[in-house]
C-alpha atoms as a PDB file:
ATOM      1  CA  UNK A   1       0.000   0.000   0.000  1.00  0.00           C
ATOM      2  CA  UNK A   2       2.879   2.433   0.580  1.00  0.00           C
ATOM      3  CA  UNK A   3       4.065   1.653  -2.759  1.00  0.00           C
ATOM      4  CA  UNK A   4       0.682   2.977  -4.721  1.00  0.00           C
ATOM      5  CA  UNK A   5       0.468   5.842  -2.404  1.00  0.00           C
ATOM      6  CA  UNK A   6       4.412   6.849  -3.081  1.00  0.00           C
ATOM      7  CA  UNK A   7       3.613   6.037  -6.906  1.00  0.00           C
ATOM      8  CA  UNK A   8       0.908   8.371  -6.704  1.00  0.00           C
ATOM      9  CA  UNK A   9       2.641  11.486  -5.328  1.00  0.00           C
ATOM     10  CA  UNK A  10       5.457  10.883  -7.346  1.00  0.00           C
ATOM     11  CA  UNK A  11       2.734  11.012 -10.566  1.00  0.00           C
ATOM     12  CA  UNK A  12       1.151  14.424  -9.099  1.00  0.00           C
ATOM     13  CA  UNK A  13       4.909  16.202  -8.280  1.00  0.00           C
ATOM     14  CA  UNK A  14       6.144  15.022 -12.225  1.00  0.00           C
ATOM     15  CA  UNK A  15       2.405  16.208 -13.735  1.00  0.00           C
ATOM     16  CA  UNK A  16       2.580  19.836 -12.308  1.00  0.00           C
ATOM     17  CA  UNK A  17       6.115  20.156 -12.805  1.00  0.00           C
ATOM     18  CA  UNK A  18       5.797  19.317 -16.573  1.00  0.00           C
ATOM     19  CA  UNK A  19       2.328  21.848 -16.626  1.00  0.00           C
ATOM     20  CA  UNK A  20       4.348  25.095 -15.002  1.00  0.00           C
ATOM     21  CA  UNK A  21       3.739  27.212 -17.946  1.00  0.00           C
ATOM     22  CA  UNK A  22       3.131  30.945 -19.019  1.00  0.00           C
ATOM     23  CA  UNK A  23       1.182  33.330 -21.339  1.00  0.00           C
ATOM     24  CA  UNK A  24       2.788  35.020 -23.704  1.00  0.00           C
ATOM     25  CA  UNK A  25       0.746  38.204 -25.192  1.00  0.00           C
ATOM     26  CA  UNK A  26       1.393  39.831 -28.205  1.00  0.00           C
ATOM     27  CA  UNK A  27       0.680  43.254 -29.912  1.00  0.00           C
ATOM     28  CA  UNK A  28       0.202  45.133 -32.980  1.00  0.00           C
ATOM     29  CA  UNK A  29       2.423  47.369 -33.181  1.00  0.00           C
ATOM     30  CA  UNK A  30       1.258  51.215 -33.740  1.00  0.00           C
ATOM     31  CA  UNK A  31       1.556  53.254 -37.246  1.00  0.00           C
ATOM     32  CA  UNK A  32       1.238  56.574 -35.276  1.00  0.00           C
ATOM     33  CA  UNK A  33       2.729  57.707 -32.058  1.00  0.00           C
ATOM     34  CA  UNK A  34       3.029  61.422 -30.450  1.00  0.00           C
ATOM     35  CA  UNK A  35       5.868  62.284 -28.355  1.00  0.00           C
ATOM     36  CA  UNK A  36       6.073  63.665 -25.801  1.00  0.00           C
ATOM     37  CA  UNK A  37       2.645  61.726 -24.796  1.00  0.00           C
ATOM     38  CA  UNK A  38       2.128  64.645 -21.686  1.00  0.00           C
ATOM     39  CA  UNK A  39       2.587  67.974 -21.383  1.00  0.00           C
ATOM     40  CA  UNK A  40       3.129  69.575 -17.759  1.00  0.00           C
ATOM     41  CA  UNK A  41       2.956  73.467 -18.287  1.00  0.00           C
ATOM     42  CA  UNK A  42       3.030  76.178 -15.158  1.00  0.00           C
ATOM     43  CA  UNK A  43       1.172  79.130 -16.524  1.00  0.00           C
ATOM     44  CA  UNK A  44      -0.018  82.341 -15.090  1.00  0.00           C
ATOM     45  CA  UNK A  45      -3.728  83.364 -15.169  1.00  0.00           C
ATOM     46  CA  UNK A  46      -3.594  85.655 -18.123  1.00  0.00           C
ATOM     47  CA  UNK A  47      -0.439  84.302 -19.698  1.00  0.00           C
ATOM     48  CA  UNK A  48       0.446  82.442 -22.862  1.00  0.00           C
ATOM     49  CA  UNK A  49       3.261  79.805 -23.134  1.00  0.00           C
ATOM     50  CA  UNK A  50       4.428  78.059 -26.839  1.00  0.00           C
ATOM     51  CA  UNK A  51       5.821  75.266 -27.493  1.00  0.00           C
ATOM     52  CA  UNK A  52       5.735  71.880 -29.911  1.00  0.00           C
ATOM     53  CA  UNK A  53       5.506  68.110 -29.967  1.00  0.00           C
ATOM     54  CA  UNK A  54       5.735  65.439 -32.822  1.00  0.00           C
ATOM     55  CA  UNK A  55       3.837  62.659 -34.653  1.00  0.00           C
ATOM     56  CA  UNK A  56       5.778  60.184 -36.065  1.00  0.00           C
ATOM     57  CA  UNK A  57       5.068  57.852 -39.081  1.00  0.00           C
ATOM     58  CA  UNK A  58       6.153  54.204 -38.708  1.00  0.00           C
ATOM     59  CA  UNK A  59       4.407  52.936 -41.235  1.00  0.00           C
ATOM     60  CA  UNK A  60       5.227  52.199 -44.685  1.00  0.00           C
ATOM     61  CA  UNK A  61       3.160  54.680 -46.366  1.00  0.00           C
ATOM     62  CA  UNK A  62       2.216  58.199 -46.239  1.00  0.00           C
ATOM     63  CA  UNK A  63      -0.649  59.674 -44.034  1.00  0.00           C
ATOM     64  CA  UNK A  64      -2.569  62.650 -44.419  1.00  0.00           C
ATOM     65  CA  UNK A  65      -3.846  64.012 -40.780  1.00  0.00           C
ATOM     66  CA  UNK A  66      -5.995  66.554 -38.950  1.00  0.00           C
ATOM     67  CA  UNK A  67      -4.502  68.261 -35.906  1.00  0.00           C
ATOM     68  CA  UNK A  68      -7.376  69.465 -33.402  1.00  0.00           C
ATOM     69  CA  UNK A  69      -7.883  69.372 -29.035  1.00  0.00           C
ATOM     70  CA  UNK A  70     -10.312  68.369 -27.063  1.00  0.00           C
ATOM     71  CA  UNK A  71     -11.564  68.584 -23.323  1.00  0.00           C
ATOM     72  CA  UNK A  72      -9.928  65.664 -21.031  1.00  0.00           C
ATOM     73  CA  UNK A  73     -11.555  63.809 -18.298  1.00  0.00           C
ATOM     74  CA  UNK A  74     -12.318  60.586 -17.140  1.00  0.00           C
ATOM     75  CA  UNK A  75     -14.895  58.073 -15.846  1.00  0.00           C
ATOM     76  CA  UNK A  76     -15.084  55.791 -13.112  1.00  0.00           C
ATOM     77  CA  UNK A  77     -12.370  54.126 -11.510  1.00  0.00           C
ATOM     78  CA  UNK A  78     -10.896  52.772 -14.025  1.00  0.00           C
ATOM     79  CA  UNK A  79      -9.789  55.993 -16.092  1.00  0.00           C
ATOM     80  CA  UNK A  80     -12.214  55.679 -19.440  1.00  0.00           C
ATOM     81  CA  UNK A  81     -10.834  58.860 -20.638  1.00  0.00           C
ATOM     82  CA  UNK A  82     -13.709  61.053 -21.847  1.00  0.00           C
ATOM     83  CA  UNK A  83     -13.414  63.699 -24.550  1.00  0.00           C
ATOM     84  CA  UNK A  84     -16.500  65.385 -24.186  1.00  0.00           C
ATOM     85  CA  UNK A  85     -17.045  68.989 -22.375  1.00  0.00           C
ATOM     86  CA  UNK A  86     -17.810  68.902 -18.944  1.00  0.00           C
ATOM     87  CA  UNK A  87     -21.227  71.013 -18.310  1.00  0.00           C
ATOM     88  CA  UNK A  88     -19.562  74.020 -16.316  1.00  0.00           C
ATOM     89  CA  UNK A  89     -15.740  73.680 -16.514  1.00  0.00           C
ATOM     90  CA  UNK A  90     -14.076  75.816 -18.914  1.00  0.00           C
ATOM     91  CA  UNK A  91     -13.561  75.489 -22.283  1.00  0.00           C
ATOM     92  CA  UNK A  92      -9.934  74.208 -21.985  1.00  0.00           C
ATOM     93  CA  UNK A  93      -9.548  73.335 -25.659  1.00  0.00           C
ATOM     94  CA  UNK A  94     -10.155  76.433 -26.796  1.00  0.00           C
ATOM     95  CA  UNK A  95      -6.995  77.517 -24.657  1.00  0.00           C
ATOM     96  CA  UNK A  96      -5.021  75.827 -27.292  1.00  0.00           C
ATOM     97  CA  UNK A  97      -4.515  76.804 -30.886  1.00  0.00           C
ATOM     98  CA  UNK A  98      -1.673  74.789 -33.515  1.00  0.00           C
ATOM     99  CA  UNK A  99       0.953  76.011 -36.352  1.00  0.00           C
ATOM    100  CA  UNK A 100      -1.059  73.766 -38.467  1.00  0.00           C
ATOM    101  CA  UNK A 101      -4.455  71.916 -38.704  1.00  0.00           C
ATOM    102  CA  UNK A 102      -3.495  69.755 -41.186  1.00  0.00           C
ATOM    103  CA  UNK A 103      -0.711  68.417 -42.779  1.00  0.00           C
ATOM    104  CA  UNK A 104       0.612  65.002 -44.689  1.00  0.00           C
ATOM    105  CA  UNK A 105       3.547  62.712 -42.716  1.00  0.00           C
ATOM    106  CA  UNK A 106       5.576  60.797 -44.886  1.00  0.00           C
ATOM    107  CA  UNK A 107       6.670  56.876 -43.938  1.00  0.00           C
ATOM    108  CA  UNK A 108       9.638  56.902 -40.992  1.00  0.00           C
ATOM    109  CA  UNK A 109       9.094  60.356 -40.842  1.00  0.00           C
ATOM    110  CA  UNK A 110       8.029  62.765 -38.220  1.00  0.00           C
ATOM    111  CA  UNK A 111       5.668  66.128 -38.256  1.00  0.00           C
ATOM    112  CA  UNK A 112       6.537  68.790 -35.566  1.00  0.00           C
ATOM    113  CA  UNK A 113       3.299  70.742 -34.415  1.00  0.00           C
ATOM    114  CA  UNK A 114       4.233  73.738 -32.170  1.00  0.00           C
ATOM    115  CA  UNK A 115       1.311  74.962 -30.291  1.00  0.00           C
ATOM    116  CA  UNK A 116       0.735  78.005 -28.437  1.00  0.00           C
ATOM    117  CA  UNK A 117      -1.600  77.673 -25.274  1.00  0.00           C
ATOM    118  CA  UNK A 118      -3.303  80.571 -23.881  1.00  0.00           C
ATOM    119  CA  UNK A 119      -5.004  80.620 -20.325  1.00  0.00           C
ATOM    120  CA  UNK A 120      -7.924  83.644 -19.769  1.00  0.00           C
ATOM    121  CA  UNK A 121      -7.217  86.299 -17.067  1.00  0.00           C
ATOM    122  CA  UNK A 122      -9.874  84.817 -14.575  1.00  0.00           C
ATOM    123  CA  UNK A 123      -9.023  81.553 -14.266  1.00  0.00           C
ATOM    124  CA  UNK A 124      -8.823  80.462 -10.962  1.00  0.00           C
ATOM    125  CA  UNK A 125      -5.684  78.483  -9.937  1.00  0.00           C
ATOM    126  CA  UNK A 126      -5.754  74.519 -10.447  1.00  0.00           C
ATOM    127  CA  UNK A 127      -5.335  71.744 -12.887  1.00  0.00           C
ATOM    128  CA  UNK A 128      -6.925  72.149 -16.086  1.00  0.00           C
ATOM    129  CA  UNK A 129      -6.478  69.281 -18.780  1.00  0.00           C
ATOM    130  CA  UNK A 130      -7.160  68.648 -22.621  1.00  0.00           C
ATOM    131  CA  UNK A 131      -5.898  66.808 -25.289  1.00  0.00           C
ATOM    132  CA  UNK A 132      -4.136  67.633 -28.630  1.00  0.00           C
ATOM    133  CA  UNK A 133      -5.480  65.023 -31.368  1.00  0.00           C
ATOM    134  CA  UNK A 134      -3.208  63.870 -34.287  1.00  0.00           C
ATOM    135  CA  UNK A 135      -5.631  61.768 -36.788  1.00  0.00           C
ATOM    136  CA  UNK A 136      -5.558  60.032 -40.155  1.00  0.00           C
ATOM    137  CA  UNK A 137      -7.840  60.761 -43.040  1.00  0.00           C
ATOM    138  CA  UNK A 138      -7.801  57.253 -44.605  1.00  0.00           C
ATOM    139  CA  UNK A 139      -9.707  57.175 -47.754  1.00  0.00           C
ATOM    140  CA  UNK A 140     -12.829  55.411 -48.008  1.00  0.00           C
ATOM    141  CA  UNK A 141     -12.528  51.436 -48.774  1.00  0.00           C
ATOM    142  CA  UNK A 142     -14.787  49.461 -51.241  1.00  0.00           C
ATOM    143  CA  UNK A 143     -17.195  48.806 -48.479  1.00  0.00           C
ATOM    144  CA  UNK A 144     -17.143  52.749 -47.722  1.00  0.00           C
ATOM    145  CA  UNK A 145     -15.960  52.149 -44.480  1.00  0.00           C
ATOM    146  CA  UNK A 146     -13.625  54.951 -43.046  1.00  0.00           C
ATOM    147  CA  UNK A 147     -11.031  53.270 -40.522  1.00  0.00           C
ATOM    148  CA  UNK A 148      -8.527  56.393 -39.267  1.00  0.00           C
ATOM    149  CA  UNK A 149      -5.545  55.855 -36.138  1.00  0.00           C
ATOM    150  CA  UNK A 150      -5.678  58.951 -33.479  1.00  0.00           C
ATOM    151  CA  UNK A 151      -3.018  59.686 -30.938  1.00  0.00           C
ATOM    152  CA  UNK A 152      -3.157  62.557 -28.417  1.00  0.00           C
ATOM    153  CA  UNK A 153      -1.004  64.827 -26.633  1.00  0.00           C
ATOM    154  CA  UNK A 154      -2.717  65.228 -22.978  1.00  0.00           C
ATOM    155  CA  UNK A 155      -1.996  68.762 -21.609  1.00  0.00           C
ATOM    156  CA  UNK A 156      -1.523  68.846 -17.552  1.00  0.00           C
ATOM    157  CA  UNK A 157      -2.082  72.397 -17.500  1.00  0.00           C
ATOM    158  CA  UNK A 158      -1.057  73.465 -13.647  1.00  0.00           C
ATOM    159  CA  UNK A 159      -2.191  77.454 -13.574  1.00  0.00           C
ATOM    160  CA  UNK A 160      -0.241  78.991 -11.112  1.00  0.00           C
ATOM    161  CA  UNK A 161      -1.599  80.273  -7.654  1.00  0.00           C
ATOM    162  CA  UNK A 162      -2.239  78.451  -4.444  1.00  0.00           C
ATOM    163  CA  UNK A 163      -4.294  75.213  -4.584  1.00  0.00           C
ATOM    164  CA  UNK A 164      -5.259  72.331  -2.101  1.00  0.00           C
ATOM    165  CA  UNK A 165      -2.962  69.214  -2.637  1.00  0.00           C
ATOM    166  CA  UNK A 166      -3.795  65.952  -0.831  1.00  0.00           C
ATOM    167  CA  UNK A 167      -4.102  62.527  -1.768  1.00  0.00           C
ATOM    168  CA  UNK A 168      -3.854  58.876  -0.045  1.00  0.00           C
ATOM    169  CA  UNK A 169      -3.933  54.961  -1.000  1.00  0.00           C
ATOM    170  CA  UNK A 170      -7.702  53.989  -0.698  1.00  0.00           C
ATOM    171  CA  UNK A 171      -6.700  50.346  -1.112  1.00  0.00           C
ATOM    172  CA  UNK A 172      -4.055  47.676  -1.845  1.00  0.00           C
ATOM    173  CA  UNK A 173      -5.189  44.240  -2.402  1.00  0.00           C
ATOM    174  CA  UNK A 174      -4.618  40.937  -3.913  1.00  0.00           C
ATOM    175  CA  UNK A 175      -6.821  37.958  -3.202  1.00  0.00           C
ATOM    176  CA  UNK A 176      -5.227  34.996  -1.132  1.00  0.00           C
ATOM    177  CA  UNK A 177      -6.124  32.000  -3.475  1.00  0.00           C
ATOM    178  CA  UNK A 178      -6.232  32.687  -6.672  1.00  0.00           C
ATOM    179  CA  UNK A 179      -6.067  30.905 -10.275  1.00  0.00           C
ATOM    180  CA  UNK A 180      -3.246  32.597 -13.118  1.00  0.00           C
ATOM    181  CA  UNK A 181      -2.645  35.137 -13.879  1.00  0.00           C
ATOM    182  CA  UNK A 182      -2.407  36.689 -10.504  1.00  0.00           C
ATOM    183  CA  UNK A 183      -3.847  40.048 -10.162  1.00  0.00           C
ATOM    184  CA  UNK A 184      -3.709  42.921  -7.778  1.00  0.00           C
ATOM    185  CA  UNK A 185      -5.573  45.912  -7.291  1.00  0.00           C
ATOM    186  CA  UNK A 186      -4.189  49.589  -6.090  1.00  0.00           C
ATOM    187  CA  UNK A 187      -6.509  52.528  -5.309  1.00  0.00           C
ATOM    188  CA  UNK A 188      -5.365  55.987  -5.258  1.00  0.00           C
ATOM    189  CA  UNK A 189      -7.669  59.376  -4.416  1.00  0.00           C
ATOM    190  CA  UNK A 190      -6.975  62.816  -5.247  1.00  0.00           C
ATOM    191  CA  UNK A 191      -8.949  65.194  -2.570  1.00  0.00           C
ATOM    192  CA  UNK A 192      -6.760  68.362  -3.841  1.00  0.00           C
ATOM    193  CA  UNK A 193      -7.119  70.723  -6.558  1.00  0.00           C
ATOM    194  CA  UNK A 194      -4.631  69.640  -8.690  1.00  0.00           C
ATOM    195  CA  UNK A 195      -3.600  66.351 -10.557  1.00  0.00           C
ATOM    196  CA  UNK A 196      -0.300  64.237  -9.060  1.00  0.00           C
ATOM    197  CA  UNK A 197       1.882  61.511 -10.710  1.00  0.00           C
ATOM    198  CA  UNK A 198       2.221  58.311  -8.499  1.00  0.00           C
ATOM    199  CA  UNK A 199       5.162  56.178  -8.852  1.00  0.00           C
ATOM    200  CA  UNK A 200       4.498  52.626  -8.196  1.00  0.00           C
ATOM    201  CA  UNK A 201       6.783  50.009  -7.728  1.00  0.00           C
ATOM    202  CA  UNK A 202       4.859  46.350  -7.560  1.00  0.00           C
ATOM    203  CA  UNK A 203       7.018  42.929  -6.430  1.00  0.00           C
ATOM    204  CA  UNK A 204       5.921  39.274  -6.531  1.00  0.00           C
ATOM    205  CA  UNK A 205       8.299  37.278  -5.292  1.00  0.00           C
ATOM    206  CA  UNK A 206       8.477  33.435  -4.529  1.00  0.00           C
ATOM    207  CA  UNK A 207       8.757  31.450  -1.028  1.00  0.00           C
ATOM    208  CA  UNK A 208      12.543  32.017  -1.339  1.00  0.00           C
ATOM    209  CA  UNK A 209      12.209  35.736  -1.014  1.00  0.00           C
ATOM    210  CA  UNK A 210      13.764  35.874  -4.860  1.00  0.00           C
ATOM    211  CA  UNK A 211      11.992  38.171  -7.353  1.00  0.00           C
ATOM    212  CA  UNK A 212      10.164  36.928  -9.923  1.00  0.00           C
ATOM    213  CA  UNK A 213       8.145  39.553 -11.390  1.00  0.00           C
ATOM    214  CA  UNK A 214       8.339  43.650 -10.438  1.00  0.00           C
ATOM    215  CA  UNK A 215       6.249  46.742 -11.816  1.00  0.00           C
ATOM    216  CA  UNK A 216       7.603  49.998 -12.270  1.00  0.00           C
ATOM    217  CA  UNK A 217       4.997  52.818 -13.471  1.00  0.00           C
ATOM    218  CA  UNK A 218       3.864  55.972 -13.131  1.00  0.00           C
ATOM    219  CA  UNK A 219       0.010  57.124 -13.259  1.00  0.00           C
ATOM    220  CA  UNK A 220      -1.408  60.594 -13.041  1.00  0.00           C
ATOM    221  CA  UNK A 221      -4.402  60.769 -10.408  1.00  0.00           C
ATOM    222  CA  UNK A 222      -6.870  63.984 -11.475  1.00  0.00           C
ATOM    223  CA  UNK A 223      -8.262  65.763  -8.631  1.00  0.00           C
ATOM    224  CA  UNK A 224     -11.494  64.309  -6.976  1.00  0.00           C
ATOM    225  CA  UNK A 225     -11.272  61.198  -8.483  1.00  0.00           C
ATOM    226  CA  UNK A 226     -10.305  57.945  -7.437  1.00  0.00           C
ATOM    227  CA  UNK A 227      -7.757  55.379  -9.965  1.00  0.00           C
ATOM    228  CA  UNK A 228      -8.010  52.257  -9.500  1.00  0.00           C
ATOM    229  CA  UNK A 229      -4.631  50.780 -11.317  1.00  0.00           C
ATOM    230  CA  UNK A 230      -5.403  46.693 -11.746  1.00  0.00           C
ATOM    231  CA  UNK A 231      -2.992  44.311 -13.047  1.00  0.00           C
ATOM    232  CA  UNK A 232      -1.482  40.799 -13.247  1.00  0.00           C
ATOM    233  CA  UNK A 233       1.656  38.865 -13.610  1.00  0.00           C
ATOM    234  CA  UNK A 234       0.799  36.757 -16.765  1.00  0.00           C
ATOM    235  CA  UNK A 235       3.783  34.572 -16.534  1.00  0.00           C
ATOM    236  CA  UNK A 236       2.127  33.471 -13.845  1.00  0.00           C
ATOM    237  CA  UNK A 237       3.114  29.738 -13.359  1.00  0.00           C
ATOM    238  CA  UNK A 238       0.248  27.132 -12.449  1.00  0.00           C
ATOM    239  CA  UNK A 239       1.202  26.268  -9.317  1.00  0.00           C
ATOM    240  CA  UNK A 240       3.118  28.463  -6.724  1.00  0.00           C
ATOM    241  CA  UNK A 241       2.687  30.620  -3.282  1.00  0.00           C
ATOM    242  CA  UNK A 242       3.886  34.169  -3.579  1.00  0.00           C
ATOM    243  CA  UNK A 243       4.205  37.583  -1.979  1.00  0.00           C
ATOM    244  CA  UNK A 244       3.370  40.563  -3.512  1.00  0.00           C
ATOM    245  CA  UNK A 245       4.798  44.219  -2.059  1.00  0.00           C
ATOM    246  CA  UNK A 246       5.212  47.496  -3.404  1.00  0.00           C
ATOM    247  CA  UNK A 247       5.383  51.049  -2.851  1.00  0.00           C
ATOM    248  CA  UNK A 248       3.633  54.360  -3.931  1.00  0.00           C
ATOM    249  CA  UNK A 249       4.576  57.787  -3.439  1.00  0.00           C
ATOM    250  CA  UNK A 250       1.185  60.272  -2.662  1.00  0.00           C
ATOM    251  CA  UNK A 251       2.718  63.626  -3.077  1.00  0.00           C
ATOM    252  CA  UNK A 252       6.442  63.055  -3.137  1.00  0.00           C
ATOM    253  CA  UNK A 253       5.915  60.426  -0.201  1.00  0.00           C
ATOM    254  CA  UNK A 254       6.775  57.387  -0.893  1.00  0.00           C
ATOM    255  CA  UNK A 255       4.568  54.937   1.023  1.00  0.00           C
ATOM    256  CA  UNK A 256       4.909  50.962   1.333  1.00  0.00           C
ATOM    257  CA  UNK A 257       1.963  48.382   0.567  1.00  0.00           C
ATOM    258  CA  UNK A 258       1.783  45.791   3.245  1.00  0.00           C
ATOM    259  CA  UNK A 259       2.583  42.339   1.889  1.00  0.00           C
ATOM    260  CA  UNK A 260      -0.486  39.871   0.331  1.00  0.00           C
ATOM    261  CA  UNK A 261       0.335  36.313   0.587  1.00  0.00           C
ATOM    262  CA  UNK A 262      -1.017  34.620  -2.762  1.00  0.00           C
ATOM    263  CA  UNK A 263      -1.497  31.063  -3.712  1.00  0.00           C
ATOM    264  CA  UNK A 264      -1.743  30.638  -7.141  1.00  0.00           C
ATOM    265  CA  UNK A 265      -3.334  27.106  -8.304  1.00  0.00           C
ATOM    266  CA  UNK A 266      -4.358  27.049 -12.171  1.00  0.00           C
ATOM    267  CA  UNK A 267      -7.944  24.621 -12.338  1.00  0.00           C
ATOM    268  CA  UNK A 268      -6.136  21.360 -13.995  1.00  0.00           C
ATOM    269  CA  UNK A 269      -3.849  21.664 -10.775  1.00  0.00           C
ATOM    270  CA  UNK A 270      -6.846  21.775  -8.577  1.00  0.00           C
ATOM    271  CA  UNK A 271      -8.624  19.068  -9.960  1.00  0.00           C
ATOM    272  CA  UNK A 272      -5.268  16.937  -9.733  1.00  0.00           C
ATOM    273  CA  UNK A 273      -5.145  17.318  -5.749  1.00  0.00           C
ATOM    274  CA  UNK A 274      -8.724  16.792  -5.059  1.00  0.00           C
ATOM    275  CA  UNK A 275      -8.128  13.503  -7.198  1.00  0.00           C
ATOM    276  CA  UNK A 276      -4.731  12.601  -5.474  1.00  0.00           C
ATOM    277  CA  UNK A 277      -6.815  13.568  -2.228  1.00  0.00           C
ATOM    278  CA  UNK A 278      -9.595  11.199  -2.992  1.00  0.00           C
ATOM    279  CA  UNK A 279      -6.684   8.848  -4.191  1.00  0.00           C
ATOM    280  CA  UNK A 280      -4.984   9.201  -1.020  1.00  0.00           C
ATOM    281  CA  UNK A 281      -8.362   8.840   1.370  1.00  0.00           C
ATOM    282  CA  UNK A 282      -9.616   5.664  -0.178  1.00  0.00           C
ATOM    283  CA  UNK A 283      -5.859   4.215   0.392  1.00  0.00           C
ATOM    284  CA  UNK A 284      -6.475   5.169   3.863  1.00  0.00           C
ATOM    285  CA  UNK A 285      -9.620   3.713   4.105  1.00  0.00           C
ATOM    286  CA  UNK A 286      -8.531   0.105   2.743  1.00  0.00           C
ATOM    287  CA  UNK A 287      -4.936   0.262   4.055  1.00  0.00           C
ATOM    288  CA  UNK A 288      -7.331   0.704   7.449  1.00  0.00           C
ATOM    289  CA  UNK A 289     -10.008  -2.024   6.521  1.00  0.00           C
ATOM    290  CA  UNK A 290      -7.261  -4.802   5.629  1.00  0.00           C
ATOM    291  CA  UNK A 291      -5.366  -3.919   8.842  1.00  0.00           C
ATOM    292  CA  UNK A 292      -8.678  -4.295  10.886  1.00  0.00           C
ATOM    293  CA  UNK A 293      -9.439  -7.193   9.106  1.00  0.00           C
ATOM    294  CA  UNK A 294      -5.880  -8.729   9.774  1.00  0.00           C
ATOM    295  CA  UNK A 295      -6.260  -7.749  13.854  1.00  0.00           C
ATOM    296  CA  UNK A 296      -9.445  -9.187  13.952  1.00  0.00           C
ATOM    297  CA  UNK A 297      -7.775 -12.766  12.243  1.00  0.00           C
ATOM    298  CA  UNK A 298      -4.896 -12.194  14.890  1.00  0.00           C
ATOM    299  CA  UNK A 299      -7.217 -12.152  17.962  1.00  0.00           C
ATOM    300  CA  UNK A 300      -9.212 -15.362  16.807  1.00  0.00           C
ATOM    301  CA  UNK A 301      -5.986 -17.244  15.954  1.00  0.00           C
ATOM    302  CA  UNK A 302      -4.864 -16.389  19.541  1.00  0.00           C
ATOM    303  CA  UNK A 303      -8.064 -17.428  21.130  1.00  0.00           C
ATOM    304  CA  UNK A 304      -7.739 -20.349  19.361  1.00  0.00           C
ATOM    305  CA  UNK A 305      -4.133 -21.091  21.292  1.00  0.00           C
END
């Protein structure tokens, strides 16, 4: 009986080893990207400040595009930017005007847009944000279908004057048992007046204490909202029990996340111990009947003496 239940472990240890695995995700690569992709100007109430940015061609063909801004916001949580006007804010858009409006970007090459941005006498201090569009006019295709590629250029516009800052980590969580990819979950608010970058650093590492996956990012948090920045480690193996720390600065503090003890266990892994379990309690429970059964031929035999 030890011999099938050795045999049996030996099976499970061999099957997960061989199953460890990870995902591997791919991406299209872009035809258009803007750079910078932010813009951080300190203006006075009143003031105008100039400046430029590019959109760069890596495709293989040339690209006729339309240069325009829009309002900047976002919804929920989770950041949906939103480039609609907000009923009552000011028309930030309108605070920026371009060299051009239009233009044609040849393959490998890049168009510089210099912009000049303009903020009205009465604005109050604060963060004000919008977004400079860069978009392709691609001609119509036999099924008259229009597909174009847009980029944008968000503008953190800071104008200058005293405003509330104050922020703090809502949340910081990652579920004990979970199945791969492991995920984890940050919350940041902004109670101020004005948007701050958080830089977050995110660690999983194994039982050993050695690293085996880190995050380094930054994310903007706009005032009176909340971000919620999700993600997960999709080399994830099948079977494993991690730790996942971090930090996050809130403000130019830089503020540790307590540590989340995670075991990961894929489904094919679970259904492999449950039957190894089942395996291993049905041993038990013969190994235990033919050893009763064995006492109980003992006793008679000795009664018989």
């Amino acid at each position: 009986m030890r011999k099938i239940t050795a045999y049996l472990i030996a099976v499970f240890v061999v099957f997960t080893a061989v199953y460890l695995g990870a995902h591997v995700v791919s991406a299209a690569p872009e035809v258009l990207t803007i750079s910078p992709t932010a813009i951080k100007p300190v203006i006075n109430p009143g003031s105008s400040k100039n400046g430029s940015f590019q959109a760069i061609n890596q495709g293989q063909q040339s690209y006729s595009v339309i240069i325009y801004a829009a309002p900047y916001s976002v919804k929920s949580e989770d950041y949906t930017p939103d480039f609609s006007p907000v009923p009552g804010a000011p028309a930030v858009a309108n605070w920026l005007h371009f060299s051009k409006t239009s233009d044609t970007i040849q393959p490998g090459q890049s168009l510089t847009i210099n912009y000049s941005l303009t903020v009205p006498s009465n604005t109050p201090p604060g963060g004000y944000y919008a977004v400079a569009f860069v978009e392709t006019q691609a001609p119509k295709t036999a099924s008259g279908v229009i597909v174009n590629e847009q980029v944008g250029e968000i503008f953190y516009i800071q104008v200058a004057g005293p405003v509330k800052q104050s922020g703090k980590i809502i949340s910081w969580s990652s579920s004990f048992f979970q199945k791969p990819p492991l995920k984890y979950s940050l919350r940041l608010e902004n109670t101020g007046g004005l948007y701050y970058f958080s830089n977050i650093t995110i660690v999983v590492r194994d039982i050993f204490n050695s690293p085996k996956f880190t995050l380094i990012t930054q994310k903007v948090v706009l005032p009176q909202t909340i971000r919620r920045i999700s993600n997960t480690w999709s080399k994830t193996p099948s079977l494993g029990f991690f730790k996942v720390t971090g930090t996050a600065t809130i403000l130019g503090h830089n503020q540790p996340l307590p540590t989340k003890y995670v075991l990961v266990m894929s489904k094919t892994v679970r259904y492999i111990f449950i039957i190894v379990a089942a395996l291993l309690i049905i041993a038990f429970i013969v190994n235990l009947a033919i050893s009763h059964k064995h006492h109980k031929k003992f006793h008679q035999s000795t009664k018989k003496r």
